[in-house]
Protein backbone atom coordinates (compact mmCIF):
# COMPACT_ATOMS: atom_id res chain seq x y z
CA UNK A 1 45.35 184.84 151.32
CA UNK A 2 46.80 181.22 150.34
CA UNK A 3 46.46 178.57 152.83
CA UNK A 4 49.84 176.94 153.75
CA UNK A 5 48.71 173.50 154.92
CA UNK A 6 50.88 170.19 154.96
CA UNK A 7 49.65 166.67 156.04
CA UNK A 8 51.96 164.48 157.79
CA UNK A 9 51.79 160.82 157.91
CA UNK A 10 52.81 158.66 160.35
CA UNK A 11 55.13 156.00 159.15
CA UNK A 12 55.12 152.77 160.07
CA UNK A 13 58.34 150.85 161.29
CA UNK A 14 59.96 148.26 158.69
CA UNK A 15 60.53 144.91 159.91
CA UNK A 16 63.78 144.25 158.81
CA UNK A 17 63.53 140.50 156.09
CA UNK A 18 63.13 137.54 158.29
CA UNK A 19 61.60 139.25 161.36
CA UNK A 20 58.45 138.70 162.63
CA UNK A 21 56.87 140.42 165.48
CA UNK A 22 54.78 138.97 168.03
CA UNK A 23 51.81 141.23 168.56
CA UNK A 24 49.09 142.57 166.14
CA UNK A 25 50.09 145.85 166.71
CA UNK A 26 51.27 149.11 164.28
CA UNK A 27 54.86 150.36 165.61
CA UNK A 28 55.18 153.90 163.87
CA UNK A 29 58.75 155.44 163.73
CA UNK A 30 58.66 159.00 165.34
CA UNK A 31 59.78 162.09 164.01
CA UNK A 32 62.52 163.28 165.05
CA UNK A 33 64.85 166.25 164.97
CA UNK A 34 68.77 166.70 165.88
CA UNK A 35 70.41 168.93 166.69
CA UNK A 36 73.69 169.74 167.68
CA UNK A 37 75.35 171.68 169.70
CA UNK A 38 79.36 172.59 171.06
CA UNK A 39 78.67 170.36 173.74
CA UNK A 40 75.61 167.66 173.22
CA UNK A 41 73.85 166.15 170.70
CA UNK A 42 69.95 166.60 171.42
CA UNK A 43 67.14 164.17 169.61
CA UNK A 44 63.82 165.42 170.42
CA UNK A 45 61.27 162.96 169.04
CA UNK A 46 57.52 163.10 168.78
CA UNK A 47 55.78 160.29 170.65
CA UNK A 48 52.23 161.33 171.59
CA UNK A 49 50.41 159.42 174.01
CA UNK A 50 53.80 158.43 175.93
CA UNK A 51 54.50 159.46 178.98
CA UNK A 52 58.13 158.65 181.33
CA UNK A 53 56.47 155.21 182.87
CA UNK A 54 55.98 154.45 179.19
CA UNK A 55 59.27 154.79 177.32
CA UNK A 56 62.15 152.92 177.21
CA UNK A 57 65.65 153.86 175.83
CA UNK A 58 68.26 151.52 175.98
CA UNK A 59 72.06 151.26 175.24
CA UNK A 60 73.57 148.61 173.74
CA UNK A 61 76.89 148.11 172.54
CA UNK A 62 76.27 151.85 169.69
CA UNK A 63 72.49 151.04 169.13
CA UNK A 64 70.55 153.67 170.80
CA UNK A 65 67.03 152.28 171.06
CA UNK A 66 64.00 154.13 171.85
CA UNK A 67 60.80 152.34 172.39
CA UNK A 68 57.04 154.44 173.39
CA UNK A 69 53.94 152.04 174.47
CA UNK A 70 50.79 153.74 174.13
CA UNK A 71 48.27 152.95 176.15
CA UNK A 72 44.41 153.89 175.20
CA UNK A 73 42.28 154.99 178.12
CA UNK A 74 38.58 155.44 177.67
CA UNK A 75 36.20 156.49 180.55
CA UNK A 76 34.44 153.42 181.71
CA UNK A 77 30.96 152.89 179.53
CA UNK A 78 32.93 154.82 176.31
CA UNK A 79 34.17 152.70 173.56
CA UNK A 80 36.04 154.40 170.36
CA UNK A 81 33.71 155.33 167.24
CA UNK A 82 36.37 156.60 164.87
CA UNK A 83 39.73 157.09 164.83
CA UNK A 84 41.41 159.29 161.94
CA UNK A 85 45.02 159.27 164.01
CA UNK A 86 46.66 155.76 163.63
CA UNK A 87 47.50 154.38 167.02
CA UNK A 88 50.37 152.21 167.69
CA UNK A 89 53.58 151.96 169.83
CA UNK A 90 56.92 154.20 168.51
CA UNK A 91 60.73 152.33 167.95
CA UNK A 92 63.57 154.15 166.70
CA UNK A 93 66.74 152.87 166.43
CA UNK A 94 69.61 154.97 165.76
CA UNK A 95 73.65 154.18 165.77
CA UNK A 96 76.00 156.58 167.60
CA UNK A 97 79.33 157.70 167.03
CA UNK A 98 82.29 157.35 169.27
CA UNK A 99 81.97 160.94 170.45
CA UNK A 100 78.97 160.58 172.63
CA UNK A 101 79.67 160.13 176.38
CA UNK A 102 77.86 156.89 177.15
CA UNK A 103 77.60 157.38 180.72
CA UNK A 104 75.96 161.13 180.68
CA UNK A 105 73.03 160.38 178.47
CA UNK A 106 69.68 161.62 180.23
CA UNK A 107 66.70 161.39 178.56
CA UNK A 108 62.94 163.48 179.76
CA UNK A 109 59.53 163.25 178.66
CA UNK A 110 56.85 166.07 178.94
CA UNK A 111 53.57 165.95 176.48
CA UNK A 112 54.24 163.62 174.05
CA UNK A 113 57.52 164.84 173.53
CA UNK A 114 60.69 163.30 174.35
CA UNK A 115 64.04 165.22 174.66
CA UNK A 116 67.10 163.08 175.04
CA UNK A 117 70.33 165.11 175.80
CA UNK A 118 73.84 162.76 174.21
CA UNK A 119 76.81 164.84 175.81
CA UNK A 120 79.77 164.67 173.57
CA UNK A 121 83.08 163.49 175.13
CA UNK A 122 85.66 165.37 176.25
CA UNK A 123 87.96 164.39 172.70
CA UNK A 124 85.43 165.33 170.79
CA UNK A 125 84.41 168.74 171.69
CA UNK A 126 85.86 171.57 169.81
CA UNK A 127 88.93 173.26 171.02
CA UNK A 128 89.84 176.63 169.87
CA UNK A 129 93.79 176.67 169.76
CA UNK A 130 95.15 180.20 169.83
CA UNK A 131 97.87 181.59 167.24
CA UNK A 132 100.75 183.62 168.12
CA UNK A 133 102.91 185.65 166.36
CA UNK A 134 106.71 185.28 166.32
């Protein structure tokens, strides 16, 4: 039986030219998937090691911003030997449309994995129209 095996790679994010950041540390973009629906747009992203006291998502202007800190915790005496996973903090930046209701946005995080919910406003929500004959 063939083995159907695919390795991801985590990618790290591009400082845009002229940008510098201010800590030694990797910031990996997270995957993501979208999806939408009649009534929301949902972004579920991968962010392992980030929990809800650790993310940040903010709203500025149509620059949704999402931002995961991961902190290491070893058990006091234990120091890392190896890692194979690259560690580092997530960013994702992504620009939304005028059809997401800014004020309805909620956002939760359980195991790594972080669902947020973009309602679409009322004008931009399908509306069936019914057709009458004459």
């Amino acid at each position: 039986m063939q083995e159907n095996t695919q390795e991801i790679q985590k990618k790290e994010v591009e400082s845009p030219a002229g940008v510098e950041r201010t800590k030694d540390q990797k910031v990996y973009m997270p995957a993501v998937d979208i999806i939408e629906r009649t009534d929301e747009i949902v972004v579920i992203a991968d962010m392992a090691g980030c929990d809800e006291n650790s993310v940040d998502i903010t709203l500025e202007k149509n620059l949704l911003t999402i931002y995961g800190k991961v902190l290491l915790e070893f058990d006091e005496g234990l120091k890392p030997a190896l890692f194979e996973y690259g560690t580092g903090d997530y960013q994702r930046v992504f620009t939304l449309s005028n059809e997401v209701d800014r004020e309805k946005i909620q956002a939760k995080v359980k195991n790594g994995v972080l669902t947020i919910i973009l309602p679409k406003s009322a004008a931009a929500k399908t509306k069936k129209i019914a057709v009458i004959s004459e």
